[in-house]
N, C-alpha and C. Protein backbone atom coordinates (compact mmCIF):
# COMPACT_ATOMS: atom_id res chain seq x y z
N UNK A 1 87.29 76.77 117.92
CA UNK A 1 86.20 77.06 117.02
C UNK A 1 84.91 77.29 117.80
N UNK A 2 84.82 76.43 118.55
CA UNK A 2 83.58 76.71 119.86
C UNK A 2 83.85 78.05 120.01
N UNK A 3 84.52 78.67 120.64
CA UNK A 3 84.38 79.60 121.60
C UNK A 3 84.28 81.04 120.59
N UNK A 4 84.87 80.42 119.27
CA UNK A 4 84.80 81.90 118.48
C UNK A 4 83.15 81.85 117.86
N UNK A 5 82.34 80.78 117.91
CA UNK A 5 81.50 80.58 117.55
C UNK A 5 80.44 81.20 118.49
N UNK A 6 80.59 80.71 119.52
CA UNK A 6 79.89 81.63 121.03
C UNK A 6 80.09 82.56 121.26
N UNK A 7 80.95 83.39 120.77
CA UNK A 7 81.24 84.90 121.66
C UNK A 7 80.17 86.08 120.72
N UNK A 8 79.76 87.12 121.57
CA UNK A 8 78.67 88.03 121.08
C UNK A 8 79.65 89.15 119.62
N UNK A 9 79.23 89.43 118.90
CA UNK A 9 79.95 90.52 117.92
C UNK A 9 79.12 91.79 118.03
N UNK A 10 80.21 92.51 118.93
CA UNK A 10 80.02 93.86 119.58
C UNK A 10 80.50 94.73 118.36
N UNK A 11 79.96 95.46 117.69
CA UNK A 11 80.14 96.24 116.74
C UNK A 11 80.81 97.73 117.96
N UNK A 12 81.55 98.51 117.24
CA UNK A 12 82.49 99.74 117.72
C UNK A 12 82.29 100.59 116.91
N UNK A 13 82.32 101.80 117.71
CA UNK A 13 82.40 103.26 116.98
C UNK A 13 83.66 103.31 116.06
N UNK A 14 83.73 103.70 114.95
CA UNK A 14 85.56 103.76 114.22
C UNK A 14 85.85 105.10 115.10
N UNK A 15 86.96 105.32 115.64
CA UNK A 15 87.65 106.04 116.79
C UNK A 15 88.61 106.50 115.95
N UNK A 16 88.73 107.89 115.39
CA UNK A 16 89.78 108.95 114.87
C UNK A 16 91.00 109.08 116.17
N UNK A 17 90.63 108.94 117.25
CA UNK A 17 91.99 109.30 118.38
C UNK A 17 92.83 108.28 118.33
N UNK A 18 92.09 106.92 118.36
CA UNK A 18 93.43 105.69 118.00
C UNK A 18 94.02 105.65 116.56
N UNK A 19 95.23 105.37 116.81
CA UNK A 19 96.28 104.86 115.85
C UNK A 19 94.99 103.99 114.60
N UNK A 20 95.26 104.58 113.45
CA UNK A 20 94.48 103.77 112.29
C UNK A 20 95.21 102.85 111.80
N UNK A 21 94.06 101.76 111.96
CA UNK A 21 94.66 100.70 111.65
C UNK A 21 93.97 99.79 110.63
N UNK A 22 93.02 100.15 109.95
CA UNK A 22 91.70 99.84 109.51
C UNK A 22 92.29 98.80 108.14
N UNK A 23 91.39 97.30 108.46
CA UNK A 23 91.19 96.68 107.53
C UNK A 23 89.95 96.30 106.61
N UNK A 24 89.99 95.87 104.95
CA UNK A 24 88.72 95.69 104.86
C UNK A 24 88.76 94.33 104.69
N UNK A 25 87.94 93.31 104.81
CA UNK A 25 88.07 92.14 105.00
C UNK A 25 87.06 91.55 103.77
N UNK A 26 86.88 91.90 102.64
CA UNK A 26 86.11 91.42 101.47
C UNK A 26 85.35 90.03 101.51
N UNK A 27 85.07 89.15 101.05
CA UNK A 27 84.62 88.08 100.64
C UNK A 27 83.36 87.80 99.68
N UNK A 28 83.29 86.66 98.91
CA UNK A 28 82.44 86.55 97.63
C UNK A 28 81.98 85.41 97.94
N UNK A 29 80.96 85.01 97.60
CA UNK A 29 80.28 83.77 97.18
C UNK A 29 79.58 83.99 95.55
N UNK A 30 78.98 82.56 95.73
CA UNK A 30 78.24 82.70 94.07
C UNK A 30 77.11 83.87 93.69
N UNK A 31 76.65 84.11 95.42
CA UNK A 31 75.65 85.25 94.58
C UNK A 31 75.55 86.47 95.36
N UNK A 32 76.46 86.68 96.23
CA UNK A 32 76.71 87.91 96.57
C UNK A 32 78.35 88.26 97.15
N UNK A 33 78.46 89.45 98.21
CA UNK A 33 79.55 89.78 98.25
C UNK A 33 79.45 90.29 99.65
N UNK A 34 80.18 89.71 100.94
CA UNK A 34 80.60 90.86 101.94
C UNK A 34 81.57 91.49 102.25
N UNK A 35 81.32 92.21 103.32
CA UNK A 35 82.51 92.42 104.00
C UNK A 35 82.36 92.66 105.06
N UNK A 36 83.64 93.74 105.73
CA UNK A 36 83.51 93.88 107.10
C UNK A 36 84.90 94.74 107.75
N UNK A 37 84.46 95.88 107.91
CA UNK A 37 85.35 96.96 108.10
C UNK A 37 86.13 97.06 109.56
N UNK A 38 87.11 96.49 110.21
CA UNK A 38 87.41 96.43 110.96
C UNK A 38 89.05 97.77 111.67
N UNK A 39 88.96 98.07 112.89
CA UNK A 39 90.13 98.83 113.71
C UNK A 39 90.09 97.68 114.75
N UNK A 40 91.47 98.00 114.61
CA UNK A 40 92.13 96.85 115.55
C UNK A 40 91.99 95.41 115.74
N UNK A 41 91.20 94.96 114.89
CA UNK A 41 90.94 93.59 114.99
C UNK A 41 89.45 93.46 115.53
N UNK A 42 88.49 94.60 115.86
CA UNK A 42 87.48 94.68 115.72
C UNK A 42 86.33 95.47 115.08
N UNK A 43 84.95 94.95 114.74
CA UNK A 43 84.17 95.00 113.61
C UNK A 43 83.47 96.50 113.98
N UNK A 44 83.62 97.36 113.20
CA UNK A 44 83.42 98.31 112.60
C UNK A 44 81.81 98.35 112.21
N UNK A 45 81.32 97.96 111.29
CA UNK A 45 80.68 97.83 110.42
C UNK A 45 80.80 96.61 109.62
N UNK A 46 79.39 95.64 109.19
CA UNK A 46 79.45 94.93 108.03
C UNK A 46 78.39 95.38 106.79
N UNK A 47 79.37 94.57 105.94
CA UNK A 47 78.33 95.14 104.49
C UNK A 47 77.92 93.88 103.55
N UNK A 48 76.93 93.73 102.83
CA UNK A 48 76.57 92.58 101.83
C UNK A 48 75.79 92.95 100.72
N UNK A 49 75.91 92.67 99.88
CA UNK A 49 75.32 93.23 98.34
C UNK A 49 74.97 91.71 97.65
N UNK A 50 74.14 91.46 97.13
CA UNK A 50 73.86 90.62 95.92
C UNK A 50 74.52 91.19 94.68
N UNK A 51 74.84 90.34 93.93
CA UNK A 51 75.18 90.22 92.78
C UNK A 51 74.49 90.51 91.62
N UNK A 52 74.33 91.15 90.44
CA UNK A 52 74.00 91.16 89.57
C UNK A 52 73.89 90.17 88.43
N UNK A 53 73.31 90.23 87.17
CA UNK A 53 73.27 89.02 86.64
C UNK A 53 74.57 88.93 86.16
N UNK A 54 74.76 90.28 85.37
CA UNK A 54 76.47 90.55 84.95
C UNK A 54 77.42 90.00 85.76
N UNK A 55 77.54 90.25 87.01
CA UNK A 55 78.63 90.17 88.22
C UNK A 55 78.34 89.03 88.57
N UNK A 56 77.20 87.92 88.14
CA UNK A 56 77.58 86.36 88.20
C UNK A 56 78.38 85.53 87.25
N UNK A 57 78.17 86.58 86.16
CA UNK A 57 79.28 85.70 85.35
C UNK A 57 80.85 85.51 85.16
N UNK A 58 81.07 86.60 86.28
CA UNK A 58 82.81 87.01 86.58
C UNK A 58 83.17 85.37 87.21
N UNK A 59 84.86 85.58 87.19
CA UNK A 59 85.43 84.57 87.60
C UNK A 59 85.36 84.95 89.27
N UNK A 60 85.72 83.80 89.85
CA UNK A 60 86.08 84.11 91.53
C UNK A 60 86.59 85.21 91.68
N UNK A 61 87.81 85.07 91.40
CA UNK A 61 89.06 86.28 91.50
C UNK A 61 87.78 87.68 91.04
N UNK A 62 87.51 87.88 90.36
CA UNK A 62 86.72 89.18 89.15
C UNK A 62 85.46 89.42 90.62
N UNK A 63 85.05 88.06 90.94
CA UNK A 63 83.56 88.32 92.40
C UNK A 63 84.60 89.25 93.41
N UNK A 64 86.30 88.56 93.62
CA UNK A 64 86.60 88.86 94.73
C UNK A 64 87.09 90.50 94.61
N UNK A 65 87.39 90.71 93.88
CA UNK A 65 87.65 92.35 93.52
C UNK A 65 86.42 92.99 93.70
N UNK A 66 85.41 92.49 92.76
CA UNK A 66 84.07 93.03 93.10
C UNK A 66 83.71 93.61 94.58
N UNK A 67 83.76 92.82 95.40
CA UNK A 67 83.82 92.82 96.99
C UNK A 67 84.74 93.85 97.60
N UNK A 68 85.96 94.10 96.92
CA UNK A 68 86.81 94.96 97.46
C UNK A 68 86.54 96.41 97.06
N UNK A 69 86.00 96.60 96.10
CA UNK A 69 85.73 97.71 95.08
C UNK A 69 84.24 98.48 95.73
N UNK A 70 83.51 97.51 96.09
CA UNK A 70 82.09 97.83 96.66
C UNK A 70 82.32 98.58 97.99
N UNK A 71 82.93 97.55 99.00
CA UNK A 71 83.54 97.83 100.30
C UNK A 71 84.01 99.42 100.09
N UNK A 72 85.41 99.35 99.47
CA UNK A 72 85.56 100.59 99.61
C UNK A 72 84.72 101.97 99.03
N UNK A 73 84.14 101.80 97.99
CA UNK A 73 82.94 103.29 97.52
C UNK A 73 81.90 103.16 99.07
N UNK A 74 81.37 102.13 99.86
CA UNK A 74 80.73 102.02 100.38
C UNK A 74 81.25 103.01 101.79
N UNK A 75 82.45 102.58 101.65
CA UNK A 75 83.33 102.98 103.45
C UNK A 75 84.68 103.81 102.50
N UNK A 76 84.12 105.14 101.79
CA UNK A 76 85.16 106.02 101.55
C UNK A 76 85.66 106.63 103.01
N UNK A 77 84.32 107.20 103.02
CA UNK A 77 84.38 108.62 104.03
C UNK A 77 85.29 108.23 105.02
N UNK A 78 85.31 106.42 105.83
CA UNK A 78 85.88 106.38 106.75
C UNK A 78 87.48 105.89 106.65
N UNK A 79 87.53 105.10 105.68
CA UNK A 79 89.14 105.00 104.82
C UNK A 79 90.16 105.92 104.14
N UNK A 80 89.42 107.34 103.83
CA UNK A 80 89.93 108.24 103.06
C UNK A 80 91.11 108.91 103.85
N UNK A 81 92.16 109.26 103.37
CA UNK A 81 93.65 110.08 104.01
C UNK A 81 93.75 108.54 105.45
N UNK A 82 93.41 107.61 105.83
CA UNK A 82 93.93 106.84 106.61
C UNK A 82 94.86 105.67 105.59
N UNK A 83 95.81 105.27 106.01
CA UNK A 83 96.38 103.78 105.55
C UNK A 83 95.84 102.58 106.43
N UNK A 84 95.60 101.89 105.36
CA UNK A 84 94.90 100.51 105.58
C UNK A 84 94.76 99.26 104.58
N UNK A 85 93.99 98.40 105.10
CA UNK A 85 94.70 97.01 104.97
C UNK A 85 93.62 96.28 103.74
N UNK A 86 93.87 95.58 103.11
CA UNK A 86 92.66 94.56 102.80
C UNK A 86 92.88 93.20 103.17
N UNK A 87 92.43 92.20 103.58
CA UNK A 87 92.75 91.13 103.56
C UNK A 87 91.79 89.87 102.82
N UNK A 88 91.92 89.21 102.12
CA UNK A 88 91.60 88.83 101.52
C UNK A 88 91.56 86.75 101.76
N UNK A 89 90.89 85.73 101.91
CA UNK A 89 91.41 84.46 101.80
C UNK A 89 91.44 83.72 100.26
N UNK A 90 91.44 84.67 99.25
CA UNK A 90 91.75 84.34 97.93
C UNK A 90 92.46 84.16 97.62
N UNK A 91 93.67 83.48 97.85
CA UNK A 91 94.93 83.50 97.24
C UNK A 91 95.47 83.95 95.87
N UNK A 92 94.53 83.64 95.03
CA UNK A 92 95.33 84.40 93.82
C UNK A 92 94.95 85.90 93.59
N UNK A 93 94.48 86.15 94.88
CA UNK A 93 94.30 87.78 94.82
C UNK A 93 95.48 88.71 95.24
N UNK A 94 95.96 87.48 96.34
CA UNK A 94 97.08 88.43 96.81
C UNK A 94 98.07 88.68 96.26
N UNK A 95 98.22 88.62 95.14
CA UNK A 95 99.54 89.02 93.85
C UNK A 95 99.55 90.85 93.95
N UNK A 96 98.20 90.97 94.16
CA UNK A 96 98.18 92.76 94.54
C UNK A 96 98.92 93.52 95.54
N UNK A 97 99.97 94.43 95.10
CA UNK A 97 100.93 95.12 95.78
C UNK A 97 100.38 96.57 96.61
N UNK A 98 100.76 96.99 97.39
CA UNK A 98 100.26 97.98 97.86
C UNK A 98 100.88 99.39 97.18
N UNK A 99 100.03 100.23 97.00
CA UNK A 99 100.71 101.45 96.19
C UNK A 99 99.76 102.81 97.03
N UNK A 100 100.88 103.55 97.29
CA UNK A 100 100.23 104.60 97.85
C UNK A 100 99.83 105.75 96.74
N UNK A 101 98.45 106.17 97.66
CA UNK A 101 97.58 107.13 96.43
C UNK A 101 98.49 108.56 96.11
C-alpha cells in the first residue's frame, strides 16, 4: 500500500499502434462520480463530475451506472470501433453481461 501510495501517476498518450486494450474504471460517491480511462493498465485520462440534485437521489447501483454512462459520452471518440473493458468495485453491478454493438 506504501509504495502504490508513493509512486508518481504518469498519465500516457492512448496509442492506436498497440493492441487495444482499454478499460473504463467508473466509480461513485455520494456527490459525485469518477473515473479513469486506462490501456494497459495505465492512466489514460481521468474524469469527475458532481452530481446533480436528481442524480443524488439514485440508488448506489443507479450513481454507479451514472459513472459508466458519463465516462463513456465523455471518452466516445477514444472507445469507439475498439473492444473494451469496464471494471467496476460494485458488486451488484457486475450482473452486466457483455454484448457486442
Amino acid at each position: 500500500m506504501m509504495k502504490a501510495t508513493s509512486e508518481d501517476i504518469v498519465l500516457r498518450s492512448l496509442d492506436n499502434s498497440l493492441p487495444m486494450s482499454i478499460e473504463v474504471a467508473p466509480d461513485a460517491s455520494l456527490e459525485g462520480t469518477g473515473a479513469e480511462l486506462l490501456q494497459k493498465g495505465k492512466p489514460v485520462v481521468f474524469l469527475s463530475s458532481k452530481f446533480s440534485v436528481a442524480d443524488c437521489k439514485n440508488t448506489m447501483g443507479g450513481q454507479e451506472l451514472l459513472a459508466v454512462v458519463h465516462a463513456l459520452r465523455e471518452w466516445r471518440c477514444c472507445v469507439e470501433r475498439h473492444a473494451f473493458g469496464i471494471k467496476t468495485d460494485h458488486n451488484p453491478s457486475r450482473f452486466c453481461k457483455v454484448y457486442p454493438l
